[in-house]
Protein backbone atom coordinates (compact mmCIF):
# COMPACT_ATOMS: atom_id res chain seq x y z
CA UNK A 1 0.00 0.00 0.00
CA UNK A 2 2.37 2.52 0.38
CA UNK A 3 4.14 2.27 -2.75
CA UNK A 4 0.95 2.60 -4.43
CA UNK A 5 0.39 6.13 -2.32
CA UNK A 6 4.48 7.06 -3.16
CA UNK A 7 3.14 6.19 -7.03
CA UNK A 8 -0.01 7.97 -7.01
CA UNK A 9 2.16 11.43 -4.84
CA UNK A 10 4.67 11.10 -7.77
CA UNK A 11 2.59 11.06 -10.90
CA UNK A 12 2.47 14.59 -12.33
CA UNK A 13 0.92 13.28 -15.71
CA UNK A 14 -2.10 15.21 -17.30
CA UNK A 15 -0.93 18.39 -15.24
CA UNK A 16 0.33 19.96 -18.28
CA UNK A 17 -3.11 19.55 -19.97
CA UNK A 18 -4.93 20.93 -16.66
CA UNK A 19 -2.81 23.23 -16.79
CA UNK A 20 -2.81 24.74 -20.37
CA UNK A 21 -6.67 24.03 -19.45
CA UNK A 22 -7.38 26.93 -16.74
CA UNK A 23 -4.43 28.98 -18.92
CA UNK A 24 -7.44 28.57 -21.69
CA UNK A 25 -10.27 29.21 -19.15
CA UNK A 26 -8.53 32.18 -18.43
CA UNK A 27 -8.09 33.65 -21.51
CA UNK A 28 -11.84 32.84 -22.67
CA UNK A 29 -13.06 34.69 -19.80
CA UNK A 30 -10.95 37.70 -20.35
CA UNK A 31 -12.20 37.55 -23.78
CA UNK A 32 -15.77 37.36 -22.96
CA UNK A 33 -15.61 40.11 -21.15
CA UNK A 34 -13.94 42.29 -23.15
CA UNK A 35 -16.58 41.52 -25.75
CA UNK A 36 -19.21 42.74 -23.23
CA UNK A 37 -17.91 46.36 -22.45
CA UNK A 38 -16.69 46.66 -26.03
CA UNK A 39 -20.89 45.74 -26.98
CA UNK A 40 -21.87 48.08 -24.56
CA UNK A 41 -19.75 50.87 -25.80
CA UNK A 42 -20.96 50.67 -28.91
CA UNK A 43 -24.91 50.50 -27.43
CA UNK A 44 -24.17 53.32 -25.63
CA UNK A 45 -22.48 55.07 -29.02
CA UNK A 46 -24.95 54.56 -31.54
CA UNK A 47 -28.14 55.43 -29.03
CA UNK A 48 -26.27 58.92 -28.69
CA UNK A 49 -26.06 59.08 -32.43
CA UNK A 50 -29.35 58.47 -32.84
CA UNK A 51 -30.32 60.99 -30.20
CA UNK A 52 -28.70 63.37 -31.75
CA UNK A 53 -30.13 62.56 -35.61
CA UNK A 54 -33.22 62.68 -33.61
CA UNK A 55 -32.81 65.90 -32.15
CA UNK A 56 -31.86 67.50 -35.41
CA UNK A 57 -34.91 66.97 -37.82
């Protein structure tokens, strides 16, 4: 039994794919919510252009 628990302490395989995993998790949420302020910057610009089309006719 406890060469079987020195084994299992040892094994670092698959921690490279977690790993580059959460790196990926990471970046997807960064992107995600970059996406969101950059949509609502661009809600926020185009109902002040149409405020203002609307305010000049």
């Amino acid at each position: 039994m406890p060469q079987f628990i020195r084994k299992l302490v040892c094994d670092c395989e698959g921690a490279t794919a977690i790993e580059y995993g959460l790196i990926a998790a990471l970046i997807a949420v960064g992107a995600i919510s970059g996406f969101n302020s950059f949509g609502n910057g661009l809600t926020n610009m185009w109902g002040k252009i149409e405020n203002n089309v609307k305010e000049s006719s």
